[in-house]
PDB file of N, CA and C in Angstrom:
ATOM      1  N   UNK A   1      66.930  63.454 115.980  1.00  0.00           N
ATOM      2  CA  UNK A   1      67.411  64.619 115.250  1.00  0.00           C
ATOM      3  C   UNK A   1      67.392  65.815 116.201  1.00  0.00           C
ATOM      4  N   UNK A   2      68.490  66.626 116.472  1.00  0.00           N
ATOM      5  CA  UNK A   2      68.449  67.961 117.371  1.00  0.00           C
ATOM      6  C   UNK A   2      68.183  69.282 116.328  1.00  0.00           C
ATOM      7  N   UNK A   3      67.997  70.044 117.535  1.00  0.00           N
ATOM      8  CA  UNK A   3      67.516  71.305 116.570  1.00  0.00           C
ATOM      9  C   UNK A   3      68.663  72.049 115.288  1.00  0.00           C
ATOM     10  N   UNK A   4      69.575  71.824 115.687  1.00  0.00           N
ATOM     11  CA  UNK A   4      70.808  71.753 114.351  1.00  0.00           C
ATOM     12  C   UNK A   4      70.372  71.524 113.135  1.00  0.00           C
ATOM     13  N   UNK A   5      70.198  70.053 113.240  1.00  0.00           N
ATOM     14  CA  UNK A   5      70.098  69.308 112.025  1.00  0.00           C
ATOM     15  C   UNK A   5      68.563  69.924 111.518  1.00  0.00           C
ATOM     16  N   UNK A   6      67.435  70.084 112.116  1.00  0.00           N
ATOM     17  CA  UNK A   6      66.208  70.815 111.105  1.00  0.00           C
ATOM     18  C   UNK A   6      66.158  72.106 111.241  1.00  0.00           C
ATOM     19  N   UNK A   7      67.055  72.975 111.442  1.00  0.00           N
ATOM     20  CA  UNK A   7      67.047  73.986 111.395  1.00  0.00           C
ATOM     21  C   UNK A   7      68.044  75.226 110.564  1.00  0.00           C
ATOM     22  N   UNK A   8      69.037  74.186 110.371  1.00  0.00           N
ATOM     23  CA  UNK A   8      70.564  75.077 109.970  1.00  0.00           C
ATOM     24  C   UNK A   8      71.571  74.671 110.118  1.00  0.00           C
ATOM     25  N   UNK A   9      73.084  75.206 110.024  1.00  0.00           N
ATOM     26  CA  UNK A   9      74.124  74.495 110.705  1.00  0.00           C
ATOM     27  C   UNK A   9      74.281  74.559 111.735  1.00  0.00           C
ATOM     28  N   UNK A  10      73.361  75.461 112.297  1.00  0.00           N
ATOM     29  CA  UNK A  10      73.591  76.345 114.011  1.00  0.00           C
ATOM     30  C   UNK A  10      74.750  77.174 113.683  1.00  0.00           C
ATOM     31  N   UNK A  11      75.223  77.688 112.533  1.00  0.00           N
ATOM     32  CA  UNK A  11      76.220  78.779 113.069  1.00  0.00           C
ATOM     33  C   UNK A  11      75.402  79.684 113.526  1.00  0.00           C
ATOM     34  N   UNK A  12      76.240  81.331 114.350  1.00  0.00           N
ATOM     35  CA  UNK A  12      75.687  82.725 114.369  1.00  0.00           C
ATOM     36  C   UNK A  12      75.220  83.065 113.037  1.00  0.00           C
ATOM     37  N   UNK A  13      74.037  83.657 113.515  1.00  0.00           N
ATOM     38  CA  UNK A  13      73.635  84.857 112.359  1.00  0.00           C
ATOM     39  C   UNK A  13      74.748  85.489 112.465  1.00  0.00           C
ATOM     40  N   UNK A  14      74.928  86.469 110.875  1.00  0.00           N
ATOM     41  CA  UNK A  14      76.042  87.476 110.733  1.00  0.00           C
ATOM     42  C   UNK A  14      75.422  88.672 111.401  1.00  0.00           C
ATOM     43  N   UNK A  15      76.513  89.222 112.028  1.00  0.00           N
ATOM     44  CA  UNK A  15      76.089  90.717 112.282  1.00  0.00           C
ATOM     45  C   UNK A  15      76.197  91.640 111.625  1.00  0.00           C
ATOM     46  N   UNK A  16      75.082  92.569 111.572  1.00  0.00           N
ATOM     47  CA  UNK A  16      75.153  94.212 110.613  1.00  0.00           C
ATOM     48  C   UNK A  16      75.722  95.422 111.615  1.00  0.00           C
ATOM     49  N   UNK A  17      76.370  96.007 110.831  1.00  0.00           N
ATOM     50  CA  UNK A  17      77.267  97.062 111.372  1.00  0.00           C
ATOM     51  C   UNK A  17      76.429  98.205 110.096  1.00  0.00           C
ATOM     52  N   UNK A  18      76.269  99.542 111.424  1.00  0.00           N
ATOM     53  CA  UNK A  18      75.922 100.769 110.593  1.00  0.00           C
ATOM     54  C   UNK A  18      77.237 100.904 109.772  1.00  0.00           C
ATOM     55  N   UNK A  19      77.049 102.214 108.705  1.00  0.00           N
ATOM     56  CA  UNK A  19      78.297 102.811 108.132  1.00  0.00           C
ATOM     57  C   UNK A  19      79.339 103.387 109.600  1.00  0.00           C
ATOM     58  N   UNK A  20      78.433 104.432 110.555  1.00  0.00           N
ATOM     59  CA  UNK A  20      78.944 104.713 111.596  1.00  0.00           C
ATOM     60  C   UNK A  20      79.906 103.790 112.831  1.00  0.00           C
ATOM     61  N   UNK A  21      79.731 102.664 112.693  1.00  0.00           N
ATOM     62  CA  UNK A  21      80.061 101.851 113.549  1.00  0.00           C
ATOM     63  C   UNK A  21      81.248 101.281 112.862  1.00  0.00           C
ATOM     64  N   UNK A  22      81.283 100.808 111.281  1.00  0.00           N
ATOM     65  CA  UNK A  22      82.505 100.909 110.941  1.00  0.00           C
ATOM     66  C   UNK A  22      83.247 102.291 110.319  1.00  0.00           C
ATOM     67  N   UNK A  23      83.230 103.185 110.308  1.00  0.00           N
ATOM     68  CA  UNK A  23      83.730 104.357 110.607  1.00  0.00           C
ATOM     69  C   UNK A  23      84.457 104.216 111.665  1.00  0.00           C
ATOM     70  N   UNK A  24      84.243 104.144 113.035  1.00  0.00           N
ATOM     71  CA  UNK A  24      84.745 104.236 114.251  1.00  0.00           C
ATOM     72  C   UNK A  24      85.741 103.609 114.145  1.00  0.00           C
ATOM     73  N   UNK A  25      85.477 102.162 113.818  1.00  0.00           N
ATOM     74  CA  UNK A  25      86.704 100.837 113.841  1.00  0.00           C
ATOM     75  C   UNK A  25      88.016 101.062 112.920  1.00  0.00           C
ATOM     76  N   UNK A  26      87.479 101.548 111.983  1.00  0.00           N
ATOM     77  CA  UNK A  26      88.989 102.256 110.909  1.00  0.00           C
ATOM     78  C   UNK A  26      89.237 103.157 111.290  1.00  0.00           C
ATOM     79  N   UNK A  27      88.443 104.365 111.982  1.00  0.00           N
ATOM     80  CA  UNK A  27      89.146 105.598 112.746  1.00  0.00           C
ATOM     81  C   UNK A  27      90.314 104.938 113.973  1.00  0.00           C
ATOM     82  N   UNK A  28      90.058 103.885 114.923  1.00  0.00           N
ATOM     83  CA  UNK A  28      90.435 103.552 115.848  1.00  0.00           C
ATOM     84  C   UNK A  28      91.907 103.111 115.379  1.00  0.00           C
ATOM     85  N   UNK A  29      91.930 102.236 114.183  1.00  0.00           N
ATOM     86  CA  UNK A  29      92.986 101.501 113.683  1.00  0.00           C
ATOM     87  C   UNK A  29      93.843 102.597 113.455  1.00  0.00           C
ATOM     88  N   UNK A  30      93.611 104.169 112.561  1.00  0.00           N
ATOM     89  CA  UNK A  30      94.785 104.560 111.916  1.00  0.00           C
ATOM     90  C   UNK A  30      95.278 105.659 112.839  1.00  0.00           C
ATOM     91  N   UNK A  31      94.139 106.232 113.851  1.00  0.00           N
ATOM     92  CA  UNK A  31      94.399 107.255 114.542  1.00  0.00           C
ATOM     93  C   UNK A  31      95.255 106.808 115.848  1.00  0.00           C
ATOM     94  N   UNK A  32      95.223 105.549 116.560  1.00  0.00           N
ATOM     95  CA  UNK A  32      95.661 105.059 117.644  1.00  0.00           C
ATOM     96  C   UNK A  32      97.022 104.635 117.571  1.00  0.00           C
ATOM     97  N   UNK A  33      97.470 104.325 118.898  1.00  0.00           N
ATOM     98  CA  UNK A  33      98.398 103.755 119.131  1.00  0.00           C
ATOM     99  C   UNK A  33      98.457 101.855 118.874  1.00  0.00           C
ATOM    100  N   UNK A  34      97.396 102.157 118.529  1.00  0.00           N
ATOM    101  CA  UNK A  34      96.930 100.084 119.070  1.00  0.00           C
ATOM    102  C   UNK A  34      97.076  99.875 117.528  1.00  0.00           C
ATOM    103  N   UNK A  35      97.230  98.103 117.285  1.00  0.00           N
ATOM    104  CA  UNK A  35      97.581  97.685 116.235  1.00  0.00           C
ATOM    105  C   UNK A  35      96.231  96.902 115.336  1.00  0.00           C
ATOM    106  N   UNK A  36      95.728  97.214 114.339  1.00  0.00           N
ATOM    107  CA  UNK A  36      94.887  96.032 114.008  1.00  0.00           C
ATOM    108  C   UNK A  36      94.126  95.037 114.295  1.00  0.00           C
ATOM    109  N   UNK A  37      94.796  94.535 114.714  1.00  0.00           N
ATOM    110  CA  UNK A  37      94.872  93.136 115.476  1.00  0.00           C
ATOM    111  C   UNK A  37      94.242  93.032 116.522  1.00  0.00           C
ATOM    112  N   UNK A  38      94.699  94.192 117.477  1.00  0.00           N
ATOM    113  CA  UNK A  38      94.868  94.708 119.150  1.00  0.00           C
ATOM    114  C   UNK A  38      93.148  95.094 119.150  1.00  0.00           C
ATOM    115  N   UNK A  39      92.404  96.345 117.911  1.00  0.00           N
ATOM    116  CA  UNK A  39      91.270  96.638 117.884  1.00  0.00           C
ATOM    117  C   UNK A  39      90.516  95.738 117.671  1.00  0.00           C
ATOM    118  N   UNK A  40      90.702  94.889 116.494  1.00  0.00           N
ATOM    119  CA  UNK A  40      89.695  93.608 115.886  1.00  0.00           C
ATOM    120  C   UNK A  40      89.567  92.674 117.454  1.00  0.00           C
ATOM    121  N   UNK A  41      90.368  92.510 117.891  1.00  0.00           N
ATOM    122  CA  UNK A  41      90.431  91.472 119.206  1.00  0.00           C
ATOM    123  C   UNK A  41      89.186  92.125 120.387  1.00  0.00           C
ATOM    124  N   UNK A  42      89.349  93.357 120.675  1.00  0.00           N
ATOM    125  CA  UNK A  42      88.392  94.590 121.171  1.00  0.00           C
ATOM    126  C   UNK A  42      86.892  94.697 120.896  1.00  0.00           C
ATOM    127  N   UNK A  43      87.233  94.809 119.388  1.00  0.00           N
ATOM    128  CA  UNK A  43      85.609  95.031 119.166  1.00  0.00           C
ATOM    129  C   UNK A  43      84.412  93.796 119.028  1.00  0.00           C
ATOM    130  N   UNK A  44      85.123  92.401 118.973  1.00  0.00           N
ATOM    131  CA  UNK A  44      85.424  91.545 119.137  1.00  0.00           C
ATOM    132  C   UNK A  44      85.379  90.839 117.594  1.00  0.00           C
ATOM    133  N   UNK A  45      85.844  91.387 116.253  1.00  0.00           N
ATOM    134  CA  UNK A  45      86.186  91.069 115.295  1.00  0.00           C
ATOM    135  C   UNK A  45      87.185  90.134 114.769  1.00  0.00           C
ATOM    136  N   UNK A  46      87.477  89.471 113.562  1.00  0.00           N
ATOM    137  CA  UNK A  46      88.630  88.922 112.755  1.00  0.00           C
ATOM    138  C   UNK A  46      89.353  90.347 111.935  1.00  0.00           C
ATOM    139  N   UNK A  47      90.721  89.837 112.292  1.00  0.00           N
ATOM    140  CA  UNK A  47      91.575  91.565 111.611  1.00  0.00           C
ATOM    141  C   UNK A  47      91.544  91.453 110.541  1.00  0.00           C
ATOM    142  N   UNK A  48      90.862  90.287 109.684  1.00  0.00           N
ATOM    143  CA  UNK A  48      90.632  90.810 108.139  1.00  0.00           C
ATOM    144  C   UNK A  48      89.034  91.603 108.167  1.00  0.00           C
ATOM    145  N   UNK A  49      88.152  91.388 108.883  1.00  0.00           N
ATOM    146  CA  UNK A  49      87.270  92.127 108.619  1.00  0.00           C
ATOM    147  C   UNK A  49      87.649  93.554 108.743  1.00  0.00           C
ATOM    148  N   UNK A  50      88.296  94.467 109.608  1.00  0.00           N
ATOM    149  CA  UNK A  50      89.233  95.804 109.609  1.00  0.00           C
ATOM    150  C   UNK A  50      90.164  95.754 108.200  1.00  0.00           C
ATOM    151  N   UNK A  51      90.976  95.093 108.001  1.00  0.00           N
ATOM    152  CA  UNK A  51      91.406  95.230 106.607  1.00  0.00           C
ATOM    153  C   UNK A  51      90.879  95.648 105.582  1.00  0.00           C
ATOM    154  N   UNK A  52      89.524  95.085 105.262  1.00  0.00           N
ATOM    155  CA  UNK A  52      88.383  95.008 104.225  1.00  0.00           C
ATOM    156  C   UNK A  52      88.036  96.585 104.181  1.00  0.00           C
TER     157      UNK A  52
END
């Protein structure tokens, strides 16, 4: 048995984001030239989490 199997699925823990930190990421999206997509890829996010 590897540490996987008695421990979890081994995914990542989720990460916590201050209010401030997503602040920034929706400031970035509507104020910029860059697309959604272009930021989520950056911050190193999924562009539905920016959607949300």
């Amino acid at each position: 048995m590897n540490q996987k199997d008695r421990h979890g699925s081994g995914a990542a823990p989720r990460r916590k984001f201050d209010e401030t930190y997503r602040r920034h990421a929706v400031e970035l999206t509507l104020h910029g030239d860059r697309t959604v997509k272009l930021v989520a890829e950056e911050l190193g996010l999924p562009a539905w989490q920016l959607y949300e």
